[in-house]
N, C-alpha and C. Protein backbone atom coordinates (compact mmCIF):
# COMPACT_ATOMS: atom_id res chain seq x y z
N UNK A 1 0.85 -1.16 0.00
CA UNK A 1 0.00 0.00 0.00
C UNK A 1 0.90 1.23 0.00
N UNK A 2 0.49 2.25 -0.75
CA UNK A 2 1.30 3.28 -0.62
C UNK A 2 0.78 4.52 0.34
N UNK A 3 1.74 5.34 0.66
CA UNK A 3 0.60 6.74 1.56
C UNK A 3 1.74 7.45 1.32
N UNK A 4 1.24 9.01 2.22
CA UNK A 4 2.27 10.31 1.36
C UNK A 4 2.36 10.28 3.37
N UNK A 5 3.91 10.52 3.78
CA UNK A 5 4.21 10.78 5.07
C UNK A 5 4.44 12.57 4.90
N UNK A 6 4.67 13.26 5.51
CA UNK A 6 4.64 14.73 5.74
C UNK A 6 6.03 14.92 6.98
N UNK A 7 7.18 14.41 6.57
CA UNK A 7 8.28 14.55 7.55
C UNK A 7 8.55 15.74 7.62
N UNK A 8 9.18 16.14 8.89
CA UNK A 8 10.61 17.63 8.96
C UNK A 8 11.68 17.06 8.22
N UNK A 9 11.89 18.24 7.48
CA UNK A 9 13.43 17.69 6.45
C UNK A 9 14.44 17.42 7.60
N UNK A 10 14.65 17.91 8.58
CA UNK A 10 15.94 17.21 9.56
C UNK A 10 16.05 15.92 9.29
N UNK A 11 14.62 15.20 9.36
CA UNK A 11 14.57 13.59 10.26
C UNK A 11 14.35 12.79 8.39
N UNK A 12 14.22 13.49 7.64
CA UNK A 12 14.24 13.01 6.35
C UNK A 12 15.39 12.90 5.87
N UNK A 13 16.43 13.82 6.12
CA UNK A 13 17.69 13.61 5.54
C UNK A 13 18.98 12.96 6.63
N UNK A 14 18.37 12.52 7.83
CA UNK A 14 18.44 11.80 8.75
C UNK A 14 18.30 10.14 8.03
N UNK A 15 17.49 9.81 7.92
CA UNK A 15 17.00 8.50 7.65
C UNK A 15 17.59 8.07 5.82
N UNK A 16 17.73 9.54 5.40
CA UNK A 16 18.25 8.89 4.13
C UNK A 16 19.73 8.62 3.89
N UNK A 17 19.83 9.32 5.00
CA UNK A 17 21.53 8.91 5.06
C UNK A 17 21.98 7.77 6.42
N UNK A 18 20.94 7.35 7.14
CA UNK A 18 21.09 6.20 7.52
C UNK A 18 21.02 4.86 6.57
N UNK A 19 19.85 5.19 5.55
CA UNK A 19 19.34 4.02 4.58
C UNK A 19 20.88 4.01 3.51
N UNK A 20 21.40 4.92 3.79
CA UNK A 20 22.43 4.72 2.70
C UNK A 20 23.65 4.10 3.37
N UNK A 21 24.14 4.50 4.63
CA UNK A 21 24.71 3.98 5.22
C UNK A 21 25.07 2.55 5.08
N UNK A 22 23.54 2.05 5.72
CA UNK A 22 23.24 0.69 5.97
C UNK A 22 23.23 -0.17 4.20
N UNK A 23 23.04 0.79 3.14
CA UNK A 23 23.06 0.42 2.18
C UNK A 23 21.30 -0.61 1.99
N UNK A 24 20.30 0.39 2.07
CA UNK A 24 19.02 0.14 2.30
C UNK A 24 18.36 0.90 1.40
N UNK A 25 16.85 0.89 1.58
CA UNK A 25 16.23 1.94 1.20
C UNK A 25 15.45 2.73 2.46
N UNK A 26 15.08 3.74 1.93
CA UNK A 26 14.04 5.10 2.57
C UNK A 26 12.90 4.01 3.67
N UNK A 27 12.67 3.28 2.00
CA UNK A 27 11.11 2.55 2.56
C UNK A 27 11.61 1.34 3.71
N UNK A 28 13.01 0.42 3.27
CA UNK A 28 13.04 -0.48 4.48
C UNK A 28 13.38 0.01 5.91
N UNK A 29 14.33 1.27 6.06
CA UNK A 29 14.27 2.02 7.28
C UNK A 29 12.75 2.69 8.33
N UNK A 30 11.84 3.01 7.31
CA UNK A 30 10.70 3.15 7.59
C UNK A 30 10.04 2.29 8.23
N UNK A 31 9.85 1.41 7.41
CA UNK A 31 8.49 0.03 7.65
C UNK A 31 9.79 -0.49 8.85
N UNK A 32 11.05 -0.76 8.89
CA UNK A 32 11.95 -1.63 10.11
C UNK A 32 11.51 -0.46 11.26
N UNK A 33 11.58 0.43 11.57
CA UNK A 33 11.22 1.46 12.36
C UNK A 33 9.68 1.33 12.93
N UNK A 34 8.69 1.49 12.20
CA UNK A 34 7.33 0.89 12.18
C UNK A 34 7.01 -0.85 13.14
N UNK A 35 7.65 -1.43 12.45
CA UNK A 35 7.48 -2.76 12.93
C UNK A 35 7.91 -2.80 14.23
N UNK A 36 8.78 -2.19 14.40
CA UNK A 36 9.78 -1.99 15.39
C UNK A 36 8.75 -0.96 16.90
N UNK A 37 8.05 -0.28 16.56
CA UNK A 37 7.67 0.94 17.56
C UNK A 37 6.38 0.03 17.62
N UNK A 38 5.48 -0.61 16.66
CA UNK A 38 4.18 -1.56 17.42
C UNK A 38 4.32 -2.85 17.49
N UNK A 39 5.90 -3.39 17.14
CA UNK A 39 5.60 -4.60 17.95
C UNK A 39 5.40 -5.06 19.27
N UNK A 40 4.57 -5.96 19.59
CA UNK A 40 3.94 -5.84 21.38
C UNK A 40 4.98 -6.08 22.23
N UNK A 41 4.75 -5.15 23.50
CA UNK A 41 6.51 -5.28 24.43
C UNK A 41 6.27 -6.71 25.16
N UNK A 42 5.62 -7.83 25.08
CA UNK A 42 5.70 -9.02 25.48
C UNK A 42 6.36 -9.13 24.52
N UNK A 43 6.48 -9.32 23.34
CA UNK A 43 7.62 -9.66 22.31
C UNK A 43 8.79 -9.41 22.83
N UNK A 44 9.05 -8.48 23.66
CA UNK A 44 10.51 -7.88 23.49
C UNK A 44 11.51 -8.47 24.57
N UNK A 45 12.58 -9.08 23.71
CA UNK A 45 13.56 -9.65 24.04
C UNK A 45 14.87 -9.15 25.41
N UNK A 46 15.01 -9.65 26.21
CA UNK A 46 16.32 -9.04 26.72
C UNK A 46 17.92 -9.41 26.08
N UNK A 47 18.13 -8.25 25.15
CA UNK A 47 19.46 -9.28 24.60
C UNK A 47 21.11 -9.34 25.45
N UNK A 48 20.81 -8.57 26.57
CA UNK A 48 21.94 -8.37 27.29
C UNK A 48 22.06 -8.42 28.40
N UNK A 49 21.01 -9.17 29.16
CA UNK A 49 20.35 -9.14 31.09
C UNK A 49 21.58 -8.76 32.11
N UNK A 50 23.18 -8.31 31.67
CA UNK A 50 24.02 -7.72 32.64
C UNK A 50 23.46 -6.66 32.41
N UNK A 51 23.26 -6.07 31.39
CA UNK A 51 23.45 -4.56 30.99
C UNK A 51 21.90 -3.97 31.29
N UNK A 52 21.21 -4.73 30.90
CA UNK A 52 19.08 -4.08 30.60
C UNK A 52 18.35 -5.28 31.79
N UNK A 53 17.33 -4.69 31.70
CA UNK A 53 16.25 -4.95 32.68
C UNK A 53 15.06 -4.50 32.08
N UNK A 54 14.04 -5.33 32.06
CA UNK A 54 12.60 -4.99 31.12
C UNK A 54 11.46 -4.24 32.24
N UNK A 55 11.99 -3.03 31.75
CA UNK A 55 11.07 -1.76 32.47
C UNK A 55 9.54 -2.28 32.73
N UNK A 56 8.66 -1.59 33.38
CA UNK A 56 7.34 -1.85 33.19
C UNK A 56 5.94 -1.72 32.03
N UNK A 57 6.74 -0.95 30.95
CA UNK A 57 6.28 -0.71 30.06
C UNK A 57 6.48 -1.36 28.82
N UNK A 58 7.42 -2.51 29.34
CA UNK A 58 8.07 -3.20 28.10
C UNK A 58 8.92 -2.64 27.60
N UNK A 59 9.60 -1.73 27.85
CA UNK A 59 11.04 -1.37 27.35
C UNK A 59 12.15 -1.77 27.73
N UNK A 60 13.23 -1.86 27.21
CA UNK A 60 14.86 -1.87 28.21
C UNK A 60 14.80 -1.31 28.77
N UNK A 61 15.28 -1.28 29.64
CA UNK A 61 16.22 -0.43 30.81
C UNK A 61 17.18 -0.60 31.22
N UNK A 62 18.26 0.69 31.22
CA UNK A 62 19.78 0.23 31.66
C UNK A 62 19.44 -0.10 33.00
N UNK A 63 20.43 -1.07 33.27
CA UNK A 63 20.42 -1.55 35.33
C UNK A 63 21.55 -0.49 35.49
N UNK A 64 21.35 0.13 36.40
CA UNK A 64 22.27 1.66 37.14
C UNK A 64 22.46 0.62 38.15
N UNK A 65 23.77 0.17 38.52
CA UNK A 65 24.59 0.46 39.61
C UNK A 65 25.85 1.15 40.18
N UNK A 66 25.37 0.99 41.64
CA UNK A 66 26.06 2.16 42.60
C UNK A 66 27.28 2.62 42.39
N UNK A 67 27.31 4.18 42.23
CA UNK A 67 27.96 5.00 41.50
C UNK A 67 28.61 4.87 40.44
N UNK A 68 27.60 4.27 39.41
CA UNK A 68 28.30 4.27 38.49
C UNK A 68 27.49 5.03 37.33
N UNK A 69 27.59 6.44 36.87
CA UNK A 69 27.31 7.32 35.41
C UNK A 69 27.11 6.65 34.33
N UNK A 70 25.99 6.66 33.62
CA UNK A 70 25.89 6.73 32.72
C UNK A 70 25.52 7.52 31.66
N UNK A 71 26.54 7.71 30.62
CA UNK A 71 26.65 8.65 29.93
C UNK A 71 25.74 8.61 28.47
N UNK A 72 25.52 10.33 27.89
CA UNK A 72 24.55 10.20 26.93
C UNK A 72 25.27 8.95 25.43
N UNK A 73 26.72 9.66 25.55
CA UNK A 73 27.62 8.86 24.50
C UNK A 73 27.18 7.27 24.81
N UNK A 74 27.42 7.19 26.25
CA UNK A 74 27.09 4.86 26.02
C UNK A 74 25.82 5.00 25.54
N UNK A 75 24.84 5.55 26.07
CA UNK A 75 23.42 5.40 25.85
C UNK A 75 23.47 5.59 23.77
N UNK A 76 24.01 6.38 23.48
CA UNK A 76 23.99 6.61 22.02
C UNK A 76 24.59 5.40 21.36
N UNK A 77 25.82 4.40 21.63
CA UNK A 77 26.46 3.82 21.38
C UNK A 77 25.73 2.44 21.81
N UNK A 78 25.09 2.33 22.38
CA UNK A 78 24.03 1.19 23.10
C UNK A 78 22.98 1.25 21.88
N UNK A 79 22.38 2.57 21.46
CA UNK A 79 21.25 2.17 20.82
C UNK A 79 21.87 2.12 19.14
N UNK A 80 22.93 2.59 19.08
CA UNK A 80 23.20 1.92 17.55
C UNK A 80 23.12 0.94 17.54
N UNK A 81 24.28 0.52 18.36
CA UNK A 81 24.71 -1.10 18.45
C UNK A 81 23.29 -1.77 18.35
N UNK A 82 22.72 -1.71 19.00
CA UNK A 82 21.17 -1.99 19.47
C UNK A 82 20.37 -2.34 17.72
N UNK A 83 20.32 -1.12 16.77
CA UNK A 83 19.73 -1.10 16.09
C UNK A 83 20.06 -1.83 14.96
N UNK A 84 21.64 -1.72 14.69
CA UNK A 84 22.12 -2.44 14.07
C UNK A 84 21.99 -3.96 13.80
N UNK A 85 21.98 -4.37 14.64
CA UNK A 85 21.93 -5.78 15.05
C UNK A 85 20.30 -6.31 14.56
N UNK A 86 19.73 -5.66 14.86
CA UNK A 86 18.16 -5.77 14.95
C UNK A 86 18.02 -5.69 13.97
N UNK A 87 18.37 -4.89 12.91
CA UNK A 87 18.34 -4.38 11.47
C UNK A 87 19.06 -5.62 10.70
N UNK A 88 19.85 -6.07 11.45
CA UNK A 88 20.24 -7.37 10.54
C UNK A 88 19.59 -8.46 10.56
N UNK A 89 18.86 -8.93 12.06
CA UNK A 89 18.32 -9.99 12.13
C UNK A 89 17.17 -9.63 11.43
N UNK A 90 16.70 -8.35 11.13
CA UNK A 90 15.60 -8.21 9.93
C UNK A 90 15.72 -8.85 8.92
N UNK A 91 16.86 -8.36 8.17
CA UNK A 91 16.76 -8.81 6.55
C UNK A 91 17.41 -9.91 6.36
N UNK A 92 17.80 -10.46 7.51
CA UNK A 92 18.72 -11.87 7.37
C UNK A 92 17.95 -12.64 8.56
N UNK A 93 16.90 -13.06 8.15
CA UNK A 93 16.37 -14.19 9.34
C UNK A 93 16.88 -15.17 9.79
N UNK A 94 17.54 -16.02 8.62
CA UNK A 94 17.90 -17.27 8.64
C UNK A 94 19.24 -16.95 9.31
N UNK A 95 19.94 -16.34 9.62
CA UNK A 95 21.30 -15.50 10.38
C UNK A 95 21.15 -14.92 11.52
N UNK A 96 22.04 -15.90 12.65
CA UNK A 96 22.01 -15.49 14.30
C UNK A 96 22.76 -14.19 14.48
């Protein structure tokens, strides 16, 4: 099905230079993004139980322990890593 989205050019030229990155398209960054924000949080996996803890809402959550910072950079570097991975087990099912 097709539809017309109405983005801010920031987050448009954002995503097109992620899709290029990844060596993708516009549309598979989209619909992986999509699938991704309503799939149900009983679905959702813990892929790292030192690091996350499944919030009450069905999200990750970093486990904070005592005195130890966490910074916006890990948090940024967490959710690439994060996405990446996810983005592969997308288009490569048959691949752990």
């Amino acid at each position: 099905m097709k539809t017309t989205l109405d983005l801010p050019d920031d987050l448009l030229i954002e995503a097109k230079i992620l899709a290029a990155r990844r060596k993708t398209t516009l549309k598979a960054i989209v619909e992986h993004a999509l699938r991704r924000e309503i799939r149900p949080a009983a679905g959702q996996e813990n892929p790292d139980p030192e690091k996350f803890e499944l919030g009450p809402l069905g999200f990750l959550v970093l486990k904070r322990r005592p005195g130890e910072t966490i910074t916006v950079e890990q948090i940024q570097a967490i959710e690439a890593e994060m996405d990446e991975d996810e983005f592969h087990r997308a288009i490569s099912p048959g691949r752990a």
